[in-house]
N, C-alpha and C. Protein backbone atom coordinates (compact mmCIF):
# COMPACT_ATOMS: atom_id res chain seq x y z
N UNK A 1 154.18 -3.24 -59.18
CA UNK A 1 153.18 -3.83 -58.29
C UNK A 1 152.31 -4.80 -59.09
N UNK A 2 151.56 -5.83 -58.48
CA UNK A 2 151.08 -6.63 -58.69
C UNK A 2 149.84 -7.12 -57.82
N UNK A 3 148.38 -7.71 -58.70
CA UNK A 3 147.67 -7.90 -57.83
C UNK A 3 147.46 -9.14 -57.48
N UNK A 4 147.11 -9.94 -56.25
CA UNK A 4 147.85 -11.47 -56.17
C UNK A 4 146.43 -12.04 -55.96
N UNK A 5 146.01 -12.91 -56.57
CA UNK A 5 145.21 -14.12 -56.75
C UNK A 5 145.70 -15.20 -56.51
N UNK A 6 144.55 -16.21 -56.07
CA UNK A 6 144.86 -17.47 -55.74
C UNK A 6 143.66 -18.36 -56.38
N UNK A 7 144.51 -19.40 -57.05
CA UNK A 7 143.19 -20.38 -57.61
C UNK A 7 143.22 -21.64 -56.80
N UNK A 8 142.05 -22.16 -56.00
CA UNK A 8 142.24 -22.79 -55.25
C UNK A 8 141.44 -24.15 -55.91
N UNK A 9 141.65 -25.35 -55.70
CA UNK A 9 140.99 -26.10 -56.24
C UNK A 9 140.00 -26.80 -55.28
N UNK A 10 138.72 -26.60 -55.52
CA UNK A 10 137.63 -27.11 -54.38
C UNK A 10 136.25 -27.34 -55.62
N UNK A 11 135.71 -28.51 -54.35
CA UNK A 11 134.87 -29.29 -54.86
C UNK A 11 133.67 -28.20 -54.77
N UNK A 12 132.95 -28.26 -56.23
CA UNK A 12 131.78 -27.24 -56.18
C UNK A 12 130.50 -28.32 -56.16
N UNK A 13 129.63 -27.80 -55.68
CA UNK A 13 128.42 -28.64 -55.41
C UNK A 13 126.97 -27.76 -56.08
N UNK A 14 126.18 -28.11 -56.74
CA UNK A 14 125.04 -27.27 -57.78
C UNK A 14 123.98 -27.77 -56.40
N UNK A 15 123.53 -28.94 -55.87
CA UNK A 15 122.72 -29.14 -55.01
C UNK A 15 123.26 -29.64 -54.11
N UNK A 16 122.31 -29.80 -52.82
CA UNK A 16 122.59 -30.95 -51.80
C UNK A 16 122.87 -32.14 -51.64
N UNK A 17 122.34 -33.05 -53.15
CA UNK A 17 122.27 -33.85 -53.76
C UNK A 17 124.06 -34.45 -54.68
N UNK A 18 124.27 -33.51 -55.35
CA UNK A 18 124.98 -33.33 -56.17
C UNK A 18 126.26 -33.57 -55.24
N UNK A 19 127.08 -34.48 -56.34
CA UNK A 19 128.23 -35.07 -56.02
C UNK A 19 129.43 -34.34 -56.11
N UNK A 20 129.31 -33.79 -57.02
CA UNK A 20 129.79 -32.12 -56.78
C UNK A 20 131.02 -32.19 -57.55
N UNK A 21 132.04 -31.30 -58.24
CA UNK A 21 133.22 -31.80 -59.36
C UNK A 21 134.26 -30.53 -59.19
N UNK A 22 135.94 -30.81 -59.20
CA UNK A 22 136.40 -30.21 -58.88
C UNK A 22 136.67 -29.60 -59.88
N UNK A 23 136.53 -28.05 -59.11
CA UNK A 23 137.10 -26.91 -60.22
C UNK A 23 138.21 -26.13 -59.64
N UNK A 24 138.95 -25.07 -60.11
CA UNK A 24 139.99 -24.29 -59.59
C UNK A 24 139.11 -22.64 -59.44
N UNK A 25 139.05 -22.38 -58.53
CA UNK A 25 138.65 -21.11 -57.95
C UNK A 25 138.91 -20.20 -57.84
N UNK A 26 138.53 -19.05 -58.42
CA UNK A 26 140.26 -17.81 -58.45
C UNK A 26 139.31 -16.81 -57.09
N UNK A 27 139.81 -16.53 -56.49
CA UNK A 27 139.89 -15.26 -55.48
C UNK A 27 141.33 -14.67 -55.03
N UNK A 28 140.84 -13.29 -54.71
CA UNK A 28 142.02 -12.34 -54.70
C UNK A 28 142.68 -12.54 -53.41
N UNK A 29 144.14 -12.63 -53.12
CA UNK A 29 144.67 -12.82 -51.66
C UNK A 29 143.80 -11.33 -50.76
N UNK A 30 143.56 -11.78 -49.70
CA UNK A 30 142.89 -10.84 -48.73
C UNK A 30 144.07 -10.24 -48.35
N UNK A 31 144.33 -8.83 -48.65
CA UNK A 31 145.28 -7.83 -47.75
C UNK A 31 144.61 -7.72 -46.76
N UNK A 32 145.19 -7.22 -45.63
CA UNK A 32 144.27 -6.33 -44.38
C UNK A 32 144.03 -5.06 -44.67
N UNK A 33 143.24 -4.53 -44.42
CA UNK A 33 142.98 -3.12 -44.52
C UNK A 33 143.50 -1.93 -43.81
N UNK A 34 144.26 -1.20 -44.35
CA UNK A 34 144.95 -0.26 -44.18
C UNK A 34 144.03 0.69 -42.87
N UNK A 35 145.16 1.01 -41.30
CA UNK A 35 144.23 2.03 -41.09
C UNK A 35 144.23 3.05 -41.24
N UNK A 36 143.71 4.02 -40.89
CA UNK A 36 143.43 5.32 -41.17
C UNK A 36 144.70 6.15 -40.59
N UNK A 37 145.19 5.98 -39.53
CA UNK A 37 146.39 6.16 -38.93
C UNK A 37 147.27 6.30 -40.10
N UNK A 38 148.11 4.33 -40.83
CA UNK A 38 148.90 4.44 -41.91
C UNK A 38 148.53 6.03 -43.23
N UNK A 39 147.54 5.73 -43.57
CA UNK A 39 147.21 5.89 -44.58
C UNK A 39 147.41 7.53 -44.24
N UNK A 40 147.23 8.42 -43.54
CA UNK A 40 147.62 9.55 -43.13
C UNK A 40 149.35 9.87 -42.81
N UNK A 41 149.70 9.13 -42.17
CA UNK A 41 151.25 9.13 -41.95
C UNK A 41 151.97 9.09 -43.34
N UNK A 42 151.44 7.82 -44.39
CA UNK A 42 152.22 8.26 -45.71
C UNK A 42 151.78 9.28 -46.44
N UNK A 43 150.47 9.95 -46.74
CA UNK A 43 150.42 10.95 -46.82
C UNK A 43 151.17 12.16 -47.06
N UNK A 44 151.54 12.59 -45.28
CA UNK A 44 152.54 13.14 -44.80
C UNK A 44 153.57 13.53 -45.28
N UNK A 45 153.92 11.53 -45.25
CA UNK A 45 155.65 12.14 -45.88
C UNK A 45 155.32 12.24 -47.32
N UNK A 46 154.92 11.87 -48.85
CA UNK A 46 154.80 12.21 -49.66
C UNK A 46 153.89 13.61 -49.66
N UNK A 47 153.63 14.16 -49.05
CA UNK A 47 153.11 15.60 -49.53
C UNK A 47 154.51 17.17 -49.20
N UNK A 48 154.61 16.31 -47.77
CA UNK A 48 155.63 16.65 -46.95
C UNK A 48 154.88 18.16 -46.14
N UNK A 49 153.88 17.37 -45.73
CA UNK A 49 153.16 18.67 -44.55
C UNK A 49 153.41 17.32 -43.29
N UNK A 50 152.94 18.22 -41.91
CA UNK A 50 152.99 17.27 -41.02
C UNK A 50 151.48 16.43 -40.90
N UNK A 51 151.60 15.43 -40.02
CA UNK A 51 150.77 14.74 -39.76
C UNK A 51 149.81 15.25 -39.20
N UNK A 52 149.78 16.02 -37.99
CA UNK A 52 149.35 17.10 -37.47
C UNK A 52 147.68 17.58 -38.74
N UNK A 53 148.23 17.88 -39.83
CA UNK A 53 147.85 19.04 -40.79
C UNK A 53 147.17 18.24 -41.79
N UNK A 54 148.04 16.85 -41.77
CA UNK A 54 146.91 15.91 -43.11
C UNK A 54 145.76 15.47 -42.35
N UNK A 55 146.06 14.83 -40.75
CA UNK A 55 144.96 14.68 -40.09
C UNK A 55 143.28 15.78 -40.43
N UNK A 56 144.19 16.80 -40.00
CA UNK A 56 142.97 17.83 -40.01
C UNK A 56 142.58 18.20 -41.29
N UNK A 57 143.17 18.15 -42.33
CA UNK A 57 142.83 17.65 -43.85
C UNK A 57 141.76 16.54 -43.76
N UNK A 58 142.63 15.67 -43.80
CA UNK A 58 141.74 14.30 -43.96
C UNK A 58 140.12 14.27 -43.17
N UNK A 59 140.36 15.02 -42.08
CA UNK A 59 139.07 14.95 -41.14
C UNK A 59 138.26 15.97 -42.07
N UNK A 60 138.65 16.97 -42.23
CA UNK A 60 137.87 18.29 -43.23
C UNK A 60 137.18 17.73 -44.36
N UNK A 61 137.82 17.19 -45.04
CA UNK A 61 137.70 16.77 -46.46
C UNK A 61 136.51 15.29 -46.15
N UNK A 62 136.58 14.84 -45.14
CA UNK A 62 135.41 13.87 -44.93
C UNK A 62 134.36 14.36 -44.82
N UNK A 63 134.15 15.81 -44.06
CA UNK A 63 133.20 15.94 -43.81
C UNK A 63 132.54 16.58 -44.39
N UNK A 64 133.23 17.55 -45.98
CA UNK A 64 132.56 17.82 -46.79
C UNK A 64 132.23 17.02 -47.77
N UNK A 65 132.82 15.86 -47.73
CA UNK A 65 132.07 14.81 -49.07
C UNK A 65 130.77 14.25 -48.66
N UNK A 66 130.60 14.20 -46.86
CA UNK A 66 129.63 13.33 -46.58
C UNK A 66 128.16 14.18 -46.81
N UNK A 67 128.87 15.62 -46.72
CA UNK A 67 127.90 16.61 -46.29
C UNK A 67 127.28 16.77 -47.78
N UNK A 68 128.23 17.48 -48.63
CA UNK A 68 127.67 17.68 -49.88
C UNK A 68 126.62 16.52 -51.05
N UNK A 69 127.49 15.16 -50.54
CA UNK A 69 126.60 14.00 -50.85
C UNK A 69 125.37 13.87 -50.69
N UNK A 70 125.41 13.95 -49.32
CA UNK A 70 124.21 13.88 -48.88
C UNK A 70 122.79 15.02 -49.17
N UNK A 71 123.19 16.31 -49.62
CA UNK A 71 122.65 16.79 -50.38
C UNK A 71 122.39 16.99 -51.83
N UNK A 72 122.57 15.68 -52.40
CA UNK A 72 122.58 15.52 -53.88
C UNK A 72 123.42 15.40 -54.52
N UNK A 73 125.00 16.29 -54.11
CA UNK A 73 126.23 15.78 -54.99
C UNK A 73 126.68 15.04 -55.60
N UNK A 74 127.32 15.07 -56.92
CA UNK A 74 128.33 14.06 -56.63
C UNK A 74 129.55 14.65 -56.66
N UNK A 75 130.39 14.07 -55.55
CA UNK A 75 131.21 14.74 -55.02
C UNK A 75 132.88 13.96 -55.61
N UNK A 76 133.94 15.34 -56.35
CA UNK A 76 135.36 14.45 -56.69
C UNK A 76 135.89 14.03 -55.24
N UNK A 77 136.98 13.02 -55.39
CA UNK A 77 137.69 11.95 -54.65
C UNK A 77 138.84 12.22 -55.47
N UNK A 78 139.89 13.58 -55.55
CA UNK A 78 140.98 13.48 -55.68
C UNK A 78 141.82 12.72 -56.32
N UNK A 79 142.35 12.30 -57.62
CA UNK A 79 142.86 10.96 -57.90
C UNK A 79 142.33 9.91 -58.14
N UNK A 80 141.15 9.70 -57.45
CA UNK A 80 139.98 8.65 -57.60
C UNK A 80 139.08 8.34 -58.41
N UNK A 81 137.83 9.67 -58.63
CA UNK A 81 136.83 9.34 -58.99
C UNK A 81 135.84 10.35 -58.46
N UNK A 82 134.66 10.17 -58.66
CA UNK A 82 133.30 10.65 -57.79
C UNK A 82 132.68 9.60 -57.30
N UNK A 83 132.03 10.21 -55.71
CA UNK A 83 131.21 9.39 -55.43
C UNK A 83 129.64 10.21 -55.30
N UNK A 84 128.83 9.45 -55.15
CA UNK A 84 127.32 9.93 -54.73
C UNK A 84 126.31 8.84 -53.82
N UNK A 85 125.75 9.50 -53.31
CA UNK A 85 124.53 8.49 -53.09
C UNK A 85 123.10 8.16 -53.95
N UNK A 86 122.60 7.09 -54.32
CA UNK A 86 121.81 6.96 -54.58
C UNK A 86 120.69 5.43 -54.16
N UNK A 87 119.99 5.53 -54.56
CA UNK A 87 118.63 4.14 -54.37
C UNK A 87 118.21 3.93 -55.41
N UNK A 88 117.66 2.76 -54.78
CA UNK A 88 116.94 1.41 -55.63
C UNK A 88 115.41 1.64 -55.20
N UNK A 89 114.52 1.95 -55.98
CA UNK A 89 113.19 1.80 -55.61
C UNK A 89 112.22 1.03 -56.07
N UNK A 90 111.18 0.51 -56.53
CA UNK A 90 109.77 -0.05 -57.11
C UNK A 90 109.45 1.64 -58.35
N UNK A 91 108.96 0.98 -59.41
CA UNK A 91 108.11 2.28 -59.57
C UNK A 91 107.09 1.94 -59.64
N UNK A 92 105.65 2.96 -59.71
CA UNK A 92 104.32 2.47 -59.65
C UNK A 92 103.56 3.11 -60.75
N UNK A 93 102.47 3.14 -61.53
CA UNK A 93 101.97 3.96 -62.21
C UNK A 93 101.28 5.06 -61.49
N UNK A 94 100.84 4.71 -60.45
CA UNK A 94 100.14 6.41 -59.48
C UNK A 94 100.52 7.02 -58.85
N UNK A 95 100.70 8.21 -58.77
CA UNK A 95 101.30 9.12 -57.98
C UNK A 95 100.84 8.88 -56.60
N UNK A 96 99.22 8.75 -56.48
CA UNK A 96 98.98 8.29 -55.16
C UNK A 96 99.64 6.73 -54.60
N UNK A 97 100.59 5.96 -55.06
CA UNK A 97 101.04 4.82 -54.49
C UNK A 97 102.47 5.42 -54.43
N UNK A 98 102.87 6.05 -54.56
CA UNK A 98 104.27 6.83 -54.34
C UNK A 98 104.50 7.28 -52.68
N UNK A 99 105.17 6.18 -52.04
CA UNK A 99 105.40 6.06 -50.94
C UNK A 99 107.13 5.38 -50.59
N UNK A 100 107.35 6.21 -49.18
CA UNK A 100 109.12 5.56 -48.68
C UNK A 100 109.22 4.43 -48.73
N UNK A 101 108.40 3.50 -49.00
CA UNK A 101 108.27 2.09 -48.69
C UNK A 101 108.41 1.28 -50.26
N UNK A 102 108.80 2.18 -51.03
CA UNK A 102 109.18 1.77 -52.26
C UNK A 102 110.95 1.62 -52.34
N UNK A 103 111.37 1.93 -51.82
CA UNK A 103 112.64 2.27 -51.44
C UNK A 103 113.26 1.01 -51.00
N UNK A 104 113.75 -0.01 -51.50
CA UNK A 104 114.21 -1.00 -51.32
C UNK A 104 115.73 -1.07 -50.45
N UNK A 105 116.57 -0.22 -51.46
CA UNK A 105 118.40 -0.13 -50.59
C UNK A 105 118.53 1.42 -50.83
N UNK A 106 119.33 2.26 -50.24
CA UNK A 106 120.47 3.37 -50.09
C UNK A 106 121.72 2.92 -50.87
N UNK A 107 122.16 3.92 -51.77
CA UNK A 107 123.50 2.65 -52.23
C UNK A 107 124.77 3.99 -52.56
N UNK A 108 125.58 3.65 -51.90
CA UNK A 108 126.83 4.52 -52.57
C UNK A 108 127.43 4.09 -53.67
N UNK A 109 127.53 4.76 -54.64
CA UNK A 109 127.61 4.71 -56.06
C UNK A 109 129.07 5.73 -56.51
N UNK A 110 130.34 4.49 -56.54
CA UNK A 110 131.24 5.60 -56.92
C UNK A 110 131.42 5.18 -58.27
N UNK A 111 132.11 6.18 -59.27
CA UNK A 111 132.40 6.06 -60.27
C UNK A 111 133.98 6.17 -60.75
N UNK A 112 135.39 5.30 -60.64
CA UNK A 112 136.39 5.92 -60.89
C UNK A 112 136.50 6.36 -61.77
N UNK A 113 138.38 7.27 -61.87
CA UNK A 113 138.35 8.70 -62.70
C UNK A 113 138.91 7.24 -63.71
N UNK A 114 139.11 8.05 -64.49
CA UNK A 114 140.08 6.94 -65.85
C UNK A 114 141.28 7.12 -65.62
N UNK A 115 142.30 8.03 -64.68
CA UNK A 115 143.26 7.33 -64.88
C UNK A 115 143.58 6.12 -63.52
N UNK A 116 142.80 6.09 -62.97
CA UNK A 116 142.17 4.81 -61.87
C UNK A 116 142.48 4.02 -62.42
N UNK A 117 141.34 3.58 -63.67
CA UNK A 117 141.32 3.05 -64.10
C UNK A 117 142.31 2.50 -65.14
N UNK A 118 142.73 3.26 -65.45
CA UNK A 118 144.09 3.21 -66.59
C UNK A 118 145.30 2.27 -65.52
N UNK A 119 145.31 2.56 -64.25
CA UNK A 119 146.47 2.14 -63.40
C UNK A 119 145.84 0.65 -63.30
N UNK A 120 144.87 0.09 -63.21
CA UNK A 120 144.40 -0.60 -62.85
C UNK A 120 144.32 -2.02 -64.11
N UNK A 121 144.23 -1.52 -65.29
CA UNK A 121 144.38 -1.84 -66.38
C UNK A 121 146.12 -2.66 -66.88
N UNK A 122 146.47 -1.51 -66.35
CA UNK A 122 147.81 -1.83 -66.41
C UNK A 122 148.69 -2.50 -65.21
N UNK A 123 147.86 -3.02 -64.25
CA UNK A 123 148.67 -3.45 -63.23
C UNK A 123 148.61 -4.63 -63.70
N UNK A 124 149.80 -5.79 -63.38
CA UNK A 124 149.65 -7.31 -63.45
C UNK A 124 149.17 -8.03 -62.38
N UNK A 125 148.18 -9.35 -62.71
CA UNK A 125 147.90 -10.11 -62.20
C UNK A 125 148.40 -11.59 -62.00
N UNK A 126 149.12 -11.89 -60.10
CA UNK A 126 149.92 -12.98 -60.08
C UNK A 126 148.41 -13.95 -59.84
N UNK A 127 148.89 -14.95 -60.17
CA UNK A 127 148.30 -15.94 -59.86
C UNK A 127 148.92 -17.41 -59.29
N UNK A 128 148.43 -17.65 -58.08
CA UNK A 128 148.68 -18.95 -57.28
C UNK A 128 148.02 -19.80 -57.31
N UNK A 129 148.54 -21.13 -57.96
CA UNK A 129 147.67 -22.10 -58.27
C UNK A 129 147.57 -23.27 -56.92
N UNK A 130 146.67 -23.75 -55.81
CA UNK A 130 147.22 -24.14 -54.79
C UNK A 130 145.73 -25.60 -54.79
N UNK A 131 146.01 -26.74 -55.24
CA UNK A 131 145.87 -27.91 -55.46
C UNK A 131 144.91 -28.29 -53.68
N UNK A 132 143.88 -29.27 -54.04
CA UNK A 132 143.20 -29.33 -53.01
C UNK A 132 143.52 -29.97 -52.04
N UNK A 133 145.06 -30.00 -51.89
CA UNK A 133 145.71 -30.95 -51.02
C UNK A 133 146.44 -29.69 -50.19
N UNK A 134 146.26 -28.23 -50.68
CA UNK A 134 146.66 -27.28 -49.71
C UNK A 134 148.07 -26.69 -50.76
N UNK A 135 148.87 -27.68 -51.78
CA UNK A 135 150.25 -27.04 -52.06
C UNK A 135 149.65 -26.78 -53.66
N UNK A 136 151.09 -25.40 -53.57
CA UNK A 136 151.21 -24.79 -54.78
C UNK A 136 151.56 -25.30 -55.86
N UNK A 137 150.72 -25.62 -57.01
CA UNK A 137 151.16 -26.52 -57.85
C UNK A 137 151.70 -25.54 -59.66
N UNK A 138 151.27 -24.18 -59.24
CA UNK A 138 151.86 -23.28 -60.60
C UNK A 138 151.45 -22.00 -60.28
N UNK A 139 152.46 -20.71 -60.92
CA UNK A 139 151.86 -19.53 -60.85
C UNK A 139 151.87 -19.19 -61.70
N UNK A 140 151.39 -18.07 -62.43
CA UNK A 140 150.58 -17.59 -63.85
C UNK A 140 151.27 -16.13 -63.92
N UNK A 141 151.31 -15.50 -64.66
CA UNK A 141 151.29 -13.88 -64.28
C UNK A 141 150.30 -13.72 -65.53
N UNK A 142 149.12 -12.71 -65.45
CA UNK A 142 148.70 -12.47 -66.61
C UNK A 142 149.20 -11.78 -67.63
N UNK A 143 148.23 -12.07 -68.75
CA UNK A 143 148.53 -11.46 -70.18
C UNK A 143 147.52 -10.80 -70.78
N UNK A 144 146.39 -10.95 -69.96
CA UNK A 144 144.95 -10.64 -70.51
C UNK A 144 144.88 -8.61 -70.94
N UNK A 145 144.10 -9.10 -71.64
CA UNK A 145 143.68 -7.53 -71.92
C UNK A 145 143.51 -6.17 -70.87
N UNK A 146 143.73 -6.67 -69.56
CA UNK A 146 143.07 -5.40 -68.54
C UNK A 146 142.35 -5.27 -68.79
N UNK A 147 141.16 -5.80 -69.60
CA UNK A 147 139.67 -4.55 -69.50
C UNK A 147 138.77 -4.41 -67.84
N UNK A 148 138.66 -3.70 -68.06
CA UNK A 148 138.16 -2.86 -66.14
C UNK A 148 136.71 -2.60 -66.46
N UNK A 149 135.94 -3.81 -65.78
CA UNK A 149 134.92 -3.73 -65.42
C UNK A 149 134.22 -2.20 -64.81
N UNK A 150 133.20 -1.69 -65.71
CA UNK A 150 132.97 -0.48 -65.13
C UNK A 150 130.92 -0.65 -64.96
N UNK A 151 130.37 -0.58 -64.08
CA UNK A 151 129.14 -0.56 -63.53
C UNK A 151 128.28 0.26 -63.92
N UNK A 152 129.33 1.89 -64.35
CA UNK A 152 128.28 2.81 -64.19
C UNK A 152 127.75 2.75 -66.21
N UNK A 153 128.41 2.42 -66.70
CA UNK A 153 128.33 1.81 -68.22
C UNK A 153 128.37 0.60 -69.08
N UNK A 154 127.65 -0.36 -68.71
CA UNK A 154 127.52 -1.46 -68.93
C UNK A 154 127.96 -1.69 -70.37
N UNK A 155 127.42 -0.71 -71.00
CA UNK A 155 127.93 -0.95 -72.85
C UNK A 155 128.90 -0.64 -73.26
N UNK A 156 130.02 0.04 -72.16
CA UNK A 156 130.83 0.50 -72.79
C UNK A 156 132.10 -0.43 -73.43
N UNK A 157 133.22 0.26 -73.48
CA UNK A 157 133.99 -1.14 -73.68
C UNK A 157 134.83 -1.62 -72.45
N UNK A 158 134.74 -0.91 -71.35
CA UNK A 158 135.73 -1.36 -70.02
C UNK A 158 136.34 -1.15 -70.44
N UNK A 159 137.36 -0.59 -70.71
CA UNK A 159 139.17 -0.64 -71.08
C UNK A 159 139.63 0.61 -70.34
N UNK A 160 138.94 1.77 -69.50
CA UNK A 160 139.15 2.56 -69.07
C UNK A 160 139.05 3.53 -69.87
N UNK A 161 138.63 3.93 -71.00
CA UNK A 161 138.88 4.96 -71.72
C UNK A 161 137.64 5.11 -72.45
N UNK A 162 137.06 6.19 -71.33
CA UNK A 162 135.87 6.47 -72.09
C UNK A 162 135.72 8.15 -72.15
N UNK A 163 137.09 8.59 -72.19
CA UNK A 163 137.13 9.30 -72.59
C UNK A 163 136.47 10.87 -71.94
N UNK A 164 136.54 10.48 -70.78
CA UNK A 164 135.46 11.37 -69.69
C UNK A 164 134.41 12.14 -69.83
N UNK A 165 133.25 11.52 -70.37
CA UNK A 165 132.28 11.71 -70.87
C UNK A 165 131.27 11.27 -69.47
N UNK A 166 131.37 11.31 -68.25
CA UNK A 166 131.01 11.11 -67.28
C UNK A 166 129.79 12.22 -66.59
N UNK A 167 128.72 12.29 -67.21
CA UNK A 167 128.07 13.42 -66.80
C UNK A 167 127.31 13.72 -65.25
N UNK A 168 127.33 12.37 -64.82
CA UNK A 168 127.13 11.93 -63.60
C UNK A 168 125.26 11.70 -63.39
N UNK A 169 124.74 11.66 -64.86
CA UNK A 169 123.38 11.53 -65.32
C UNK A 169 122.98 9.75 -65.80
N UNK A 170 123.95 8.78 -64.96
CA UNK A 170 123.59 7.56 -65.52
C UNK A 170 122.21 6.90 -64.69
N UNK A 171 121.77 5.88 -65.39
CA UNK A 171 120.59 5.00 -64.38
C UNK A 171 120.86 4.35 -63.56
N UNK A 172 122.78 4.74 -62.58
CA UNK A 172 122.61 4.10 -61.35
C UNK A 172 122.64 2.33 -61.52
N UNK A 173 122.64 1.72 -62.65
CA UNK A 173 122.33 -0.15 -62.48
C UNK A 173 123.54 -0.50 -62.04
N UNK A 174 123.85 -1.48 -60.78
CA UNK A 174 124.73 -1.89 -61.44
C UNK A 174 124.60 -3.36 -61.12
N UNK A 175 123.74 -3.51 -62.15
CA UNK A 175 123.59 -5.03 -62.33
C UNK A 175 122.92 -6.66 -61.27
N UNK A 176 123.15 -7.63 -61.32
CA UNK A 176 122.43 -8.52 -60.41
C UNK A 176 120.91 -8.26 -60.37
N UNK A 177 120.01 -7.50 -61.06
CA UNK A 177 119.00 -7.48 -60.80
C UNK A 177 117.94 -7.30 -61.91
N UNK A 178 117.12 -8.09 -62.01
CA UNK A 178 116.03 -8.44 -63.04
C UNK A 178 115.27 -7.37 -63.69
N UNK A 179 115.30 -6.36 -62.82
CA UNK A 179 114.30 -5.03 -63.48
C UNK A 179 114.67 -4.67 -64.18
N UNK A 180 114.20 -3.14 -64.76
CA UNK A 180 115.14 -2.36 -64.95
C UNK A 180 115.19 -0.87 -64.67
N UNK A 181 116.25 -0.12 -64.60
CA UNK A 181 116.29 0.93 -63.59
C UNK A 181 116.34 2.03 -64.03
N UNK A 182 115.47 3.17 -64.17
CA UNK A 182 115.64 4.00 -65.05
C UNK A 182 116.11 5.61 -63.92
N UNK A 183 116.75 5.99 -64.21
CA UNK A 183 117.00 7.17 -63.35
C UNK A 183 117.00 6.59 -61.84
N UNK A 184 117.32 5.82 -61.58
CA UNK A 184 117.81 5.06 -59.93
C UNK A 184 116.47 4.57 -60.17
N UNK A 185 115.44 4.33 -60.94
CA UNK A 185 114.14 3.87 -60.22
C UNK A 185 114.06 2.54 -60.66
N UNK A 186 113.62 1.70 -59.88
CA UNK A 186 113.49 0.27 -60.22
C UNK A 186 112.16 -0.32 -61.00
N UNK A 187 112.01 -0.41 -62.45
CA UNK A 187 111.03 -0.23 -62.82
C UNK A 187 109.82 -2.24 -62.76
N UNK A 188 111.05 -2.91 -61.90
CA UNK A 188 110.76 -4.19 -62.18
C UNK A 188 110.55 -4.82 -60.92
């Protein structure tokens, strides 16, 4: 398997003003999203219970991740990872300014497992090179390192291997934003 990109070549513009200069653009081809239906039916046949039974699996197993989450968990994702909920807040120096209204976003915060990540690392990337006249003018396959961007460890090295040291005690950042965040709190 392979993950398919497309570099498109379009005119980028810095202002309104600006005459603007062509660059090549990489974004990922848009799959459609699988529904819930598929994604149960194969299931099925790779487990080899009926559909019937993964359904009522699948429905079960939702409703204890949402449940336990929502009371503080962080909850495994099978193959995946953990997820949890957490926020973005203001902090203040007084306890008396400690109000809901500090509370900027709600944010689901998953963390994949490493060998996620390991698959992910190791998958190849096609690339379609498609000229601003609409046609394909080269495709690429990568060679790059895989390193896998990971959020919940900014310092680490991305490569997937951190060795699962995942205590589920991080500061929540993940990045785009000027503050800084100490225990989910937004200190900026």
């Amino acid at each position: 398997m392979a993950l398919k990109v497309k570099a498109v070549e379009k005119l980028v513009k810095f202002s309104k003003t600006d005459a603007g200069v062509w660059r090549w653009v990489m974004q990922p081809e848009l799959y459609l999203a699988l529904a819930q239906e598929k994604v149960i039916k194969e299931a099925a046949l790779r487990s080899g219970v009926s559909r019937g039974v993964m359904q009522a699996c699948w429905d079960a197993a939702g409703e204890v991740i949402k449940a336990w989450a929502t009371e503080g968990h962080s909850v495994a994702l099978p193959g995946l990872g953990t997820m949890r909920f957490g926020l973005r807040a203001k902090s203040v120096e007084d306890v008396n300014d400690v109000k809901s209204s500090l509370i900027s976003t709600r944010r689901i915060i998953f963390t994949p497992a490493v060998d996620l990540k390991d698959e992910l690392k190791n998958t190849a990337v096609q690339i379609t090179c498609i000229d601003r006249d609409g046609k394909e003018v080269k495709r690429v396959t990568s060679d790059d390192e895989g390193n896998v961007e990971d959020p919940e460890n900014p310092n680490g090295n991305g490569n997937g291997n951190d060795n699962g040291n995942d205590n589920g005690n991080d500061n929540g950042n993940t990045g785009g934003d000027s503050g800084s965040i100490v225990d989910g709190v937004d200190e900026g």
